[in-house]
N, C-alpha and C. Protein backbone atom coordinates (compact mmCIF):
# COMPACT_ATOMS: atom_id res chain seq x y z
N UNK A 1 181.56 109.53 33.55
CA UNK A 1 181.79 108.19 33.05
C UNK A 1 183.17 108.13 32.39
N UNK A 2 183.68 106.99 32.78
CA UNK A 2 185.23 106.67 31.56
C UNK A 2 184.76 106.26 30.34
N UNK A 3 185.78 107.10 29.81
CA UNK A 3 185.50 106.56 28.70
C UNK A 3 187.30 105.83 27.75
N UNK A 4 186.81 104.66 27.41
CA UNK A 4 188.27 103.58 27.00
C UNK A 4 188.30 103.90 25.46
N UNK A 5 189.54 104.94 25.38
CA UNK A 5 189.81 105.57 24.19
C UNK A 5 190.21 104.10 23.11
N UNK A 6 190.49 102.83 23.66
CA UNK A 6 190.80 101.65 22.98
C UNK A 6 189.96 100.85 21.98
N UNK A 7 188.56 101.13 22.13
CA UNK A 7 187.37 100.67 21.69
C UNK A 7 186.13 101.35 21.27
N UNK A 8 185.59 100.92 20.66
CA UNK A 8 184.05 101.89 20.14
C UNK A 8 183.14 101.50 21.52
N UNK A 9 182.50 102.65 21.38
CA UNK A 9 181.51 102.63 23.08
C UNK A 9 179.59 101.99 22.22
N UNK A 10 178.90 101.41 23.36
CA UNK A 10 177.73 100.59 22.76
C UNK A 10 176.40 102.13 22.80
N UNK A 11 175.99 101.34 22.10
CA UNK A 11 174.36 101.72 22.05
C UNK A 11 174.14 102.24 23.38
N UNK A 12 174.00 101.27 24.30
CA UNK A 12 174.11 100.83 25.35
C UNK A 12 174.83 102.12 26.92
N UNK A 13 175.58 101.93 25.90
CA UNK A 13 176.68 102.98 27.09
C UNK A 13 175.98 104.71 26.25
N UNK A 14 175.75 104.71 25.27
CA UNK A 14 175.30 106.18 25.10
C UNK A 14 173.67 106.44 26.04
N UNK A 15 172.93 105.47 25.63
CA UNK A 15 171.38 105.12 26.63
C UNK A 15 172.00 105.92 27.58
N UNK A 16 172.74 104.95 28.57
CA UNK A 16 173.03 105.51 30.13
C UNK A 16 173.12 106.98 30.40
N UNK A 17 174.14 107.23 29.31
CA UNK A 17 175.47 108.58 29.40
C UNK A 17 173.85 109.68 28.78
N UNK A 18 173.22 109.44 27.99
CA UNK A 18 171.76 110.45 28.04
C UNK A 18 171.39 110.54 28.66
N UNK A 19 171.15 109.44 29.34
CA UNK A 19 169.69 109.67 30.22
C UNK A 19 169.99 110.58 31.78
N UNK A 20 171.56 110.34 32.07
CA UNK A 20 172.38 110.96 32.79
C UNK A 20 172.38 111.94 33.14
N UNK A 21 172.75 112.78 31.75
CA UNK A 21 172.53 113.96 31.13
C UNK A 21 171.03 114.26 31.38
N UNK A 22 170.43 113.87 31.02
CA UNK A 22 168.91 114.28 30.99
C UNK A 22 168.18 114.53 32.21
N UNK A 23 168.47 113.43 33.20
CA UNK A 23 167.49 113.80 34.48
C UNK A 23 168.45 114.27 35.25
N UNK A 24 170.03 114.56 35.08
CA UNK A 24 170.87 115.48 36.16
C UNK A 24 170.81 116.81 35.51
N UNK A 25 170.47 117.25 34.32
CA UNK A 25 169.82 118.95 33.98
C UNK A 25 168.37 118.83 33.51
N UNK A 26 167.81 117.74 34.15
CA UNK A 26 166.30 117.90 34.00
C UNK A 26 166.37 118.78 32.37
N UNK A 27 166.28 117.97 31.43
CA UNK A 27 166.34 118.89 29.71
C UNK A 27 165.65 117.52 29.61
N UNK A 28 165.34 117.88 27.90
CA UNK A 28 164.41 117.58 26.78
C UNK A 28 165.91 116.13 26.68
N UNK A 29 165.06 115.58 25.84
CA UNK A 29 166.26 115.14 25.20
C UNK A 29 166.90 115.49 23.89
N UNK A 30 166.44 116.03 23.38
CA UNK A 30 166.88 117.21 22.43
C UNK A 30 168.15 117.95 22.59
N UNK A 31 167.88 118.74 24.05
CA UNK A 31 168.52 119.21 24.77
C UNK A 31 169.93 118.52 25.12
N UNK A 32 169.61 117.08 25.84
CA UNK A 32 170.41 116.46 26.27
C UNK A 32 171.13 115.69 25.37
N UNK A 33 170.54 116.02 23.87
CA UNK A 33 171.52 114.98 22.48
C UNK A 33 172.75 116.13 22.60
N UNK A 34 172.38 117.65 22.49
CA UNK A 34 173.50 118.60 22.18
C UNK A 34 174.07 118.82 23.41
N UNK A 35 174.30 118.76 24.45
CA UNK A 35 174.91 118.56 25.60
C UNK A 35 176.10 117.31 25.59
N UNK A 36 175.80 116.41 24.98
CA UNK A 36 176.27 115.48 24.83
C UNK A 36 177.45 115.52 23.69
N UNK A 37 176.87 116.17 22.62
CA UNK A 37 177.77 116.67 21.79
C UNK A 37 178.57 117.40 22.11
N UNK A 38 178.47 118.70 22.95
CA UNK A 38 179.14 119.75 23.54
C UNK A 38 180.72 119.13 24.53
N UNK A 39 179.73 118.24 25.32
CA UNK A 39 180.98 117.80 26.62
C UNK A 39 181.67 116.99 26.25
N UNK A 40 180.91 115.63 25.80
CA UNK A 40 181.75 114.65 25.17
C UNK A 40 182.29 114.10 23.89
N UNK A 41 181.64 114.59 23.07
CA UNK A 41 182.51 114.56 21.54
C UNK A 41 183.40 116.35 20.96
N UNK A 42 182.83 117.22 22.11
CA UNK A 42 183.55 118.27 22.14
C UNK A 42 183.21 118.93 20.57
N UNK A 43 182.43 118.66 19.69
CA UNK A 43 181.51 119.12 18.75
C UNK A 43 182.30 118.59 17.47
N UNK A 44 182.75 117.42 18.08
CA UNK A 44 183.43 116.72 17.13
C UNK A 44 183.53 115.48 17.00
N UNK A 45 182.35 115.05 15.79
CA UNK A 45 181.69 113.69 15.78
C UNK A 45 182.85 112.60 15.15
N UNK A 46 183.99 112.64 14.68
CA UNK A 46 185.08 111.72 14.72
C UNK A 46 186.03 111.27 16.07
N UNK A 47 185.41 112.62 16.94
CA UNK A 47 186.41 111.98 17.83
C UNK A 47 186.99 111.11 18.91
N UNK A 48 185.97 109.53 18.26
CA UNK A 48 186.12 108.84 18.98
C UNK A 48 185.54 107.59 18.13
N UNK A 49 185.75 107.93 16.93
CA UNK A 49 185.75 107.06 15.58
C UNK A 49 184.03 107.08 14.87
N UNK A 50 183.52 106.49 13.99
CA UNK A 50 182.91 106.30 13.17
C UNK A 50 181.43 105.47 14.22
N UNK A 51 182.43 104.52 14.21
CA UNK A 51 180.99 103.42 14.86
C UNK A 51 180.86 103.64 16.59
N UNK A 52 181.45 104.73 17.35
CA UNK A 52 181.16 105.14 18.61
C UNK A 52 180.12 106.15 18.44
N UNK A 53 180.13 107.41 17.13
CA UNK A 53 179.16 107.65 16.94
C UNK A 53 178.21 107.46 16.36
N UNK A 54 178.36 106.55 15.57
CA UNK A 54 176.87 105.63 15.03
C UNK A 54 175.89 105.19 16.33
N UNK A 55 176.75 104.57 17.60
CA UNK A 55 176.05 103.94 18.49
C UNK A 55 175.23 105.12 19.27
N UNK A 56 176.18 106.60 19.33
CA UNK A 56 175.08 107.40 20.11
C UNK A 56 174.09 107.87 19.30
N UNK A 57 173.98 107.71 18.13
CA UNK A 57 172.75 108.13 16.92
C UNK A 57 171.96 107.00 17.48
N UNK A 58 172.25 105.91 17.29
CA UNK A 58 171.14 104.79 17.79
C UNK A 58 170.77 104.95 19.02
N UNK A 59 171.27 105.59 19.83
CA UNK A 59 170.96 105.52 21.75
C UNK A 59 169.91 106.94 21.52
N UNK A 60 170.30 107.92 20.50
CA UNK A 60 169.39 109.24 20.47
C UNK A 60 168.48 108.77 20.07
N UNK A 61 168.08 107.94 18.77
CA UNK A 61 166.77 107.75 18.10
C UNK A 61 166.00 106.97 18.95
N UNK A 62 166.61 106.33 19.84
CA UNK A 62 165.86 105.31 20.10
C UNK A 62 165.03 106.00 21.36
N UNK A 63 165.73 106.80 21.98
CA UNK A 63 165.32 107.88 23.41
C UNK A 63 164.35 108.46 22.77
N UNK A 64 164.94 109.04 21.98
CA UNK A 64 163.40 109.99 20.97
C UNK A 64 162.38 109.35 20.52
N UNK A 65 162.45 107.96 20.45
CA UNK A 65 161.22 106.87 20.19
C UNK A 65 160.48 106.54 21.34
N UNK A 66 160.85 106.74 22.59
CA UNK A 66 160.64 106.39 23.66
C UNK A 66 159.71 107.79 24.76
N UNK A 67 160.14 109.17 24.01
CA UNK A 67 159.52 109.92 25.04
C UNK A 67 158.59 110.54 24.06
């Protein structure tokens, strides 16, 4: 996925970018929250501002509410 270094990314766009993750390495989502951390914030939760990662906290809790 692109990602537009210009703007904070949605709720929305983290949903997708998990679930992605999740059924293309068949993982937990557990699994697929730290994967996510690993590739795309590179284990570094500023780096792509404040409220881009607020939105993937909301796209995780809400996955984790869901399975």
């Amino acid at each position: 996925m692109t990602v537009n270094h210009g703007g904070s990314l949605s709720k929305q766009y983290f949903i997708s970018y998990i679930k992605l993750v999740q059924n293309s390495r068949n993982s937990s989502i557990e699994t697929a929250k730290q994967i996510t951390m690993d590739l795309f914030f590179r284990m570094d939760k500023s780096r792509y501002g404040q409220e881009t990662y607020k939105s993937f906290l909301a796209a995780y809790h809400e996955l984790k509410k869901e399975s």
